[in-house]
Protein backbone atom coordinates (compact mmCIF):
# COMPACT_ATOMS: atom_id res chain seq x y z
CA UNK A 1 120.11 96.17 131.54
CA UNK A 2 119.68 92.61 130.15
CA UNK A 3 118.76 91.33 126.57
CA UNK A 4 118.01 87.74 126.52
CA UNK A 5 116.84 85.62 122.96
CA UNK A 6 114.95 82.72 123.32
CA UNK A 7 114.72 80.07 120.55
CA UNK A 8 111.39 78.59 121.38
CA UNK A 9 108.12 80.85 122.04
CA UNK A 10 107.33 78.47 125.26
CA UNK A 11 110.54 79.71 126.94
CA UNK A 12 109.83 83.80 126.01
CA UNK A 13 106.39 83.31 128.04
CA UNK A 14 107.72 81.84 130.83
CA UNK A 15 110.41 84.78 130.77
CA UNK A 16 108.14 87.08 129.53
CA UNK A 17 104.23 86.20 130.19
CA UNK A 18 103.59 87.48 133.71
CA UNK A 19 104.75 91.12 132.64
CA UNK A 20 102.75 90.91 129.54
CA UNK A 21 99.70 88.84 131.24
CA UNK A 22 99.70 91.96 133.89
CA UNK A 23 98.85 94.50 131.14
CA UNK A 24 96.73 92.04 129.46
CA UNK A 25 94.63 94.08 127.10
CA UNK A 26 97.85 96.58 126.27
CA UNK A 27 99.52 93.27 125.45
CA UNK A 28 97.00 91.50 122.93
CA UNK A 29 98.98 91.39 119.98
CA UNK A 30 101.67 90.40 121.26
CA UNK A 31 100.60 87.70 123.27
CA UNK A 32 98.28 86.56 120.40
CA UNK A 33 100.96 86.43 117.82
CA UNK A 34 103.09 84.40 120.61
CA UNK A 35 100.08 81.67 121.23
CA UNK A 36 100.23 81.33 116.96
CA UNK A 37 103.73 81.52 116.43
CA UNK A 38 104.95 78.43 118.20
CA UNK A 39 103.13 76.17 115.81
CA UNK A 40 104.67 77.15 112.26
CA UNK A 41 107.80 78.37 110.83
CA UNK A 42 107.03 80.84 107.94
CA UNK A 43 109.97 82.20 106.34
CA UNK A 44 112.95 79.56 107.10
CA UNK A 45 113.97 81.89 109.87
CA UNK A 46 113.10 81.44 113.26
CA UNK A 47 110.97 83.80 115.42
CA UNK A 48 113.03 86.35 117.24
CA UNK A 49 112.01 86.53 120.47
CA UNK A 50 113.44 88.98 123.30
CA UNK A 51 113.24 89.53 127.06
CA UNK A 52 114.96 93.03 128.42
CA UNK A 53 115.45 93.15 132.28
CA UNK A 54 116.92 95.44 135.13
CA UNK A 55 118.10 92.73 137.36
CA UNK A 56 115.01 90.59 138.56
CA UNK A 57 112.62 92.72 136.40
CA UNK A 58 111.15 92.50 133.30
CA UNK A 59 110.71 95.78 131.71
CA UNK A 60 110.45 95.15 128.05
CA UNK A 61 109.54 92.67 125.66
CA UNK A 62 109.52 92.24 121.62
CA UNK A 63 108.47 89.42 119.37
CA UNK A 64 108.84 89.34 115.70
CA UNK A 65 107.93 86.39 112.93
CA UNK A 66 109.86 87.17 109.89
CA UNK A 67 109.05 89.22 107.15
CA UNK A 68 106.47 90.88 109.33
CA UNK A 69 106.85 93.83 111.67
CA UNK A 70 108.20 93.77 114.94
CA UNK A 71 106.19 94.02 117.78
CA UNK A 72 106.83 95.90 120.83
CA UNK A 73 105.61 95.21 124.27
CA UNK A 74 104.99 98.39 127.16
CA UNK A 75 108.07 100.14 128.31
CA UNK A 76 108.96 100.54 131.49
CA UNK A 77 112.41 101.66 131.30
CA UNK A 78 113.47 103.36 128.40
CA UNK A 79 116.90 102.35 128.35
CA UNK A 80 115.65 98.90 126.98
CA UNK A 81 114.60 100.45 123.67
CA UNK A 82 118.36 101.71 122.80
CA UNK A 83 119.44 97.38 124.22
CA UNK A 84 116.80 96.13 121.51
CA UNK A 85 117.54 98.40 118.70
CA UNK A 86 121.29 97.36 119.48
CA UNK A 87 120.36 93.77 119.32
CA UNK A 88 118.44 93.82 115.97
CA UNK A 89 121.33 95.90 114.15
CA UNK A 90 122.19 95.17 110.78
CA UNK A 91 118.37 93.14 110.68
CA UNK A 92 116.54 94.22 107.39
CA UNK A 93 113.22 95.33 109.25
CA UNK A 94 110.21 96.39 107.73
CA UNK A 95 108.58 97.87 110.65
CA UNK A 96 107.42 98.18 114.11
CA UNK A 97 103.92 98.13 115.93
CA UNK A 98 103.85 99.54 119.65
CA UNK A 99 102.43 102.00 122.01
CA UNK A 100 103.30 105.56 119.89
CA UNK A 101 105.69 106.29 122.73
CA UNK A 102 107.66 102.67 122.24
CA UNK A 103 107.35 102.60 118.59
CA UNK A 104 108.70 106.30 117.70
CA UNK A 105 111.33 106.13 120.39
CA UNK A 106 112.72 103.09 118.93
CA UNK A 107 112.14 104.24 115.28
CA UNK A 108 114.21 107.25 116.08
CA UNK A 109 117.10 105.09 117.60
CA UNK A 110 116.53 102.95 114.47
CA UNK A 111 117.07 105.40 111.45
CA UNK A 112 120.03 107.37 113.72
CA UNK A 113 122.05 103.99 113.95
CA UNK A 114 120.44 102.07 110.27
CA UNK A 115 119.74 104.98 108.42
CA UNK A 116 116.73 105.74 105.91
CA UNK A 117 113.20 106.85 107.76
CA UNK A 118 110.17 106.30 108.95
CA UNK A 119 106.51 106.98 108.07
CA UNK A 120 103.30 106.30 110.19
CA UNK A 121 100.88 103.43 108.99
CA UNK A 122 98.02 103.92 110.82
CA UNK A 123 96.87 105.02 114.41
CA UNK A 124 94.87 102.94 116.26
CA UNK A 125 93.17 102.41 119.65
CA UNK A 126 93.22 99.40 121.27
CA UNK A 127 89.46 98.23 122.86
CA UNK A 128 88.51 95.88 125.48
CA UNK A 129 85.50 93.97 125.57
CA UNK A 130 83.79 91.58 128.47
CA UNK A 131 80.26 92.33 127.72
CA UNK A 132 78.35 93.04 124.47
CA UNK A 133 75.68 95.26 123.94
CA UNK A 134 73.05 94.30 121.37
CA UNK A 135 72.88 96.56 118.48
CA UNK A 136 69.64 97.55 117.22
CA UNK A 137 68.97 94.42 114.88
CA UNK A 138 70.02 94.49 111.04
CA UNK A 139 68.48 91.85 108.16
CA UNK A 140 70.21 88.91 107.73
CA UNK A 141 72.04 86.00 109.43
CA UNK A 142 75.45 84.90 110.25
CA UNK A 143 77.52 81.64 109.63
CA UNK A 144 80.76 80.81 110.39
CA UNK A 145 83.22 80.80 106.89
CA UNK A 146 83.78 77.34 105.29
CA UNK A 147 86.19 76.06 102.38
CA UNK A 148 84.01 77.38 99.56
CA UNK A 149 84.27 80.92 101.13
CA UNK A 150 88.07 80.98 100.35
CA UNK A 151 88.08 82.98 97.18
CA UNK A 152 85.43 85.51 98.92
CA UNK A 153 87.34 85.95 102.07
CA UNK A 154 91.15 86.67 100.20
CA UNK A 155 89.32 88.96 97.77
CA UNK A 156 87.63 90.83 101.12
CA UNK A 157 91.29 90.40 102.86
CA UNK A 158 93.00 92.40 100.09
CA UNK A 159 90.23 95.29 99.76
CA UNK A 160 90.44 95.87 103.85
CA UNK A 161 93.88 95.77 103.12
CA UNK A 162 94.12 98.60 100.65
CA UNK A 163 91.74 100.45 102.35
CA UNK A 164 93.60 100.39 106.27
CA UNK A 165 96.74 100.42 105.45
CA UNK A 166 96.89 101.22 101.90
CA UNK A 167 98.17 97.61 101.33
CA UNK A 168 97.09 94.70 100.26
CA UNK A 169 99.40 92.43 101.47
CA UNK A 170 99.07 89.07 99.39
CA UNK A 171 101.68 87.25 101.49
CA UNK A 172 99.61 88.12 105.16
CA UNK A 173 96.75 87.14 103.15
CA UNK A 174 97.73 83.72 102.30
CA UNK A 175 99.10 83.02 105.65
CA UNK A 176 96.65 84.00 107.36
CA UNK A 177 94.08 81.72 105.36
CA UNK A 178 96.60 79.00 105.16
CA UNK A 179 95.54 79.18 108.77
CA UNK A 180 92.36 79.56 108.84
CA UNK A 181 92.16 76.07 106.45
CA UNK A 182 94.32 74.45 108.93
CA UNK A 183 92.04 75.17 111.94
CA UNK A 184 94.96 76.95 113.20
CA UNK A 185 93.76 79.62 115.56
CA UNK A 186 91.95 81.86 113.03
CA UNK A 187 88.55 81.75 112.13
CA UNK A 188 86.00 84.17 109.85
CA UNK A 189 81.95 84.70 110.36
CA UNK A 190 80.19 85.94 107.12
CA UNK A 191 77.08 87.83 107.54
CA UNK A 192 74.41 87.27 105.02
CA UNK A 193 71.02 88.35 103.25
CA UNK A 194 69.20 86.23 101.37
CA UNK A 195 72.41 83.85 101.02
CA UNK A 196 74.58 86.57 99.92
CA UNK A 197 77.15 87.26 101.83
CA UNK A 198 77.64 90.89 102.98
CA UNK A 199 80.27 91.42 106.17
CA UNK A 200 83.29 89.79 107.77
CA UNK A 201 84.42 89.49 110.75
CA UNK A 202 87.74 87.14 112.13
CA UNK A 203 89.24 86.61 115.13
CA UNK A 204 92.90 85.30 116.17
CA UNK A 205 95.58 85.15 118.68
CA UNK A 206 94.58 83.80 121.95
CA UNK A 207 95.65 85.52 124.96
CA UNK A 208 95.52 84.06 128.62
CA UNK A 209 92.23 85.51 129.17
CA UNK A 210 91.11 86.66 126.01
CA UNK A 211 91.44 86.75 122.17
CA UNK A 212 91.52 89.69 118.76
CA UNK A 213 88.38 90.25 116.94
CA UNK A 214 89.42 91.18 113.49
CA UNK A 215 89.88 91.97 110.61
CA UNK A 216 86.08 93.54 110.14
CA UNK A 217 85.29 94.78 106.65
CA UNK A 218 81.35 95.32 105.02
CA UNK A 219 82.12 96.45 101.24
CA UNK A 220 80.89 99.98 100.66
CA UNK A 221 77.98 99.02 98.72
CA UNK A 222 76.71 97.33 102.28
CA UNK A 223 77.66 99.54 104.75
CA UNK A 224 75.15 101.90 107.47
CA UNK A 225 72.48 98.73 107.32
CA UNK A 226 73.92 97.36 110.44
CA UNK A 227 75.92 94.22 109.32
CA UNK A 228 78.90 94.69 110.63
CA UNK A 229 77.36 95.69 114.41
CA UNK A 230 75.22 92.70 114.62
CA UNK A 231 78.51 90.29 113.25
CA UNK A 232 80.63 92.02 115.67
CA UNK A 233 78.24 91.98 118.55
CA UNK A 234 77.42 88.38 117.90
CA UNK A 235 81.14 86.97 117.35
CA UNK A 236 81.78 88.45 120.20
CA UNK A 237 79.59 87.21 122.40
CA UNK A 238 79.73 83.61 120.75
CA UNK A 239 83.83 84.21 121.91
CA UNK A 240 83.17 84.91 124.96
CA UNK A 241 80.22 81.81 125.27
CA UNK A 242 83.62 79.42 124.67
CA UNK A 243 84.22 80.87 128.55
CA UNK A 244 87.17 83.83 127.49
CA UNK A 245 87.06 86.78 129.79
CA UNK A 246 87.75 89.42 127.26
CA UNK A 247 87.48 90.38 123.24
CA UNK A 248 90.09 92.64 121.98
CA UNK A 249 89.62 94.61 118.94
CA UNK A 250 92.15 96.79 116.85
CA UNK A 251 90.34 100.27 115.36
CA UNK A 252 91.42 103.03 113.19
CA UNK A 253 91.54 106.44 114.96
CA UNK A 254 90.57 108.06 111.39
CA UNK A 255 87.31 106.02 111.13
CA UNK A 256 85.03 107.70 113.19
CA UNK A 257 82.58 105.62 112.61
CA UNK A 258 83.97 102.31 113.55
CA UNK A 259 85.26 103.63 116.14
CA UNK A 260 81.24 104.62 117.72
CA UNK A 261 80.04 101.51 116.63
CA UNK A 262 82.87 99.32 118.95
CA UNK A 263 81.78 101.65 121.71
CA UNK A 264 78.10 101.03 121.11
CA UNK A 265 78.23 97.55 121.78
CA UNK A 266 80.84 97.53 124.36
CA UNK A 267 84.00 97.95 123.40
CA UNK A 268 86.14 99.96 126.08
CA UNK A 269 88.98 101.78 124.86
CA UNK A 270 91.98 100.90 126.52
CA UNK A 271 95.40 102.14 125.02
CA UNK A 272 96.87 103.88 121.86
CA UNK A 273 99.31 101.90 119.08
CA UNK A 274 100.79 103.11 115.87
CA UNK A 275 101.93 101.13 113.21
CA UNK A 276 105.02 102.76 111.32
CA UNK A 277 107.05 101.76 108.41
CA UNK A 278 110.56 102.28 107.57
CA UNK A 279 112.02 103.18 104.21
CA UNK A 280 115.32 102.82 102.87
């Protein structure tokens, strides 16, 4: 078994992108977060960026942009989780996001060699989309998000933060519309009645074939009119217009109704991730 670090994200894909490309859909995020990561250096350290192999083969890889979680790609030999945990010892992590098999296996190797513990974030299924469904049409139009929509969108941001991942995450907040400003691979669509608007929807991280619809909040006092399905549907379908073969979309298990509503207009489910934390 082989662990190999790679300073510069175009040298992990060409390690690393035909295992991930093959398991394209199980592979969004991290494939996504590559194609955005090259660009910028957040935090004054470097990405870290690893390859595991058994001989010729890939059979792992991991990507993480400091101070955010660390991302886990499919397993296919477990002995690489015990070579990356080794790797990152000593590293002051604040996560990991993986398949639930990947992530717990390597949280458990975690606390046994770093101490403290671990707590689940959220549970989420991982959909596939290459052709939308029309939902039964709501009131209202849809725009794409300009300048003046800054102050809407972070206050939006922080409220889907707190009420996902019991978060609000200020710092992944600014980033991410530090971003979206630059034209930097993250847009937001604002659906609206009368002017006002009532639902959001983004979308990020590029894949070969594809790219992530989210995040997609509708405060309470708008939600079950149909905003979010008709901004969803029609995102999606605007993405997939710009010639990409797929939409990918990230959806709590626990929200049962988000969940039907992916499915209604097309969204397939594809694979399982967890998000868990670690505490110290």
């Amino acid at each position: 078994m082989r662990l190999d670090r790679y300073s510069r994200v175009a040298d992990f894909l060409a390690a690393a992108g035909d295992f991930l490309a093959a398991r394209e859909a199980e592979h969004n995020l991290i494939l996504g977060v590559a194609s955005m990561a090259g660009a910028r250096d957040r935090s004054g350290e470097p990405p870290y960026l690893a390859v595991i192999s058994d001989g010729d083969r890939v059979v792992m890889a991991a990507l993480r942009t400091p101070p955010f979680n660390l991302i886990l790609s499919q397993v296919d030999e477990t002995a690489a989780i015990g070579a990356l945990a080794d790797d990152l010892g000593g590293t002051e992590l604040p996560g990991v996001v993986g398949s639930p098999e990947a992530a717990r296996a390597f949280a458990e190797r975690w606390i046994a060699t770093e101490g403290g513990s671990w707590a689940v974030v959220i549970d989420e299924r991982v959909y596939r989309l290459s052709a939308v469904r029309p939902p039964r049409p709501a009131a209202g139009s849809w725009r794409l998000a300009d300048p003046p929509d800054r102050s809407l969108l972070a206050g939006w941001l922080a409220d889907f933060g707190i009420e996902s991942l019991n978060d609000p995450d200020a710092a992944r907040i600014e980033l991410s519309l530090e971003d979206w400003a630059a034209g930097a691979g993250r847009r937001f669509w604002l659906w609206e009645i009368g002017g006002e608007p009532v639902s959001m929807v983004g979308a990020s991280g590029e894949t070969p074939h594809g790219i992530r619809i989210g995040p997609v909040y509708t405060p309470p006092a708008h939600r079950g009119r149909g905003y979010a399905s008709n901004l969803t549907a029609a995102v999606s379908q605007a993405l997939l217009d710009e010639g990409r073969s797929f939409c990918f979309l990230y959806a709590d298990q626990a929200n049962g109704t988000a969940n039907r509503i992916y499915q209604a207009i097309g969204y397939e489910p594809v694979t399982d991730a967890v998000m868990l934390r670690f505490n110290r």
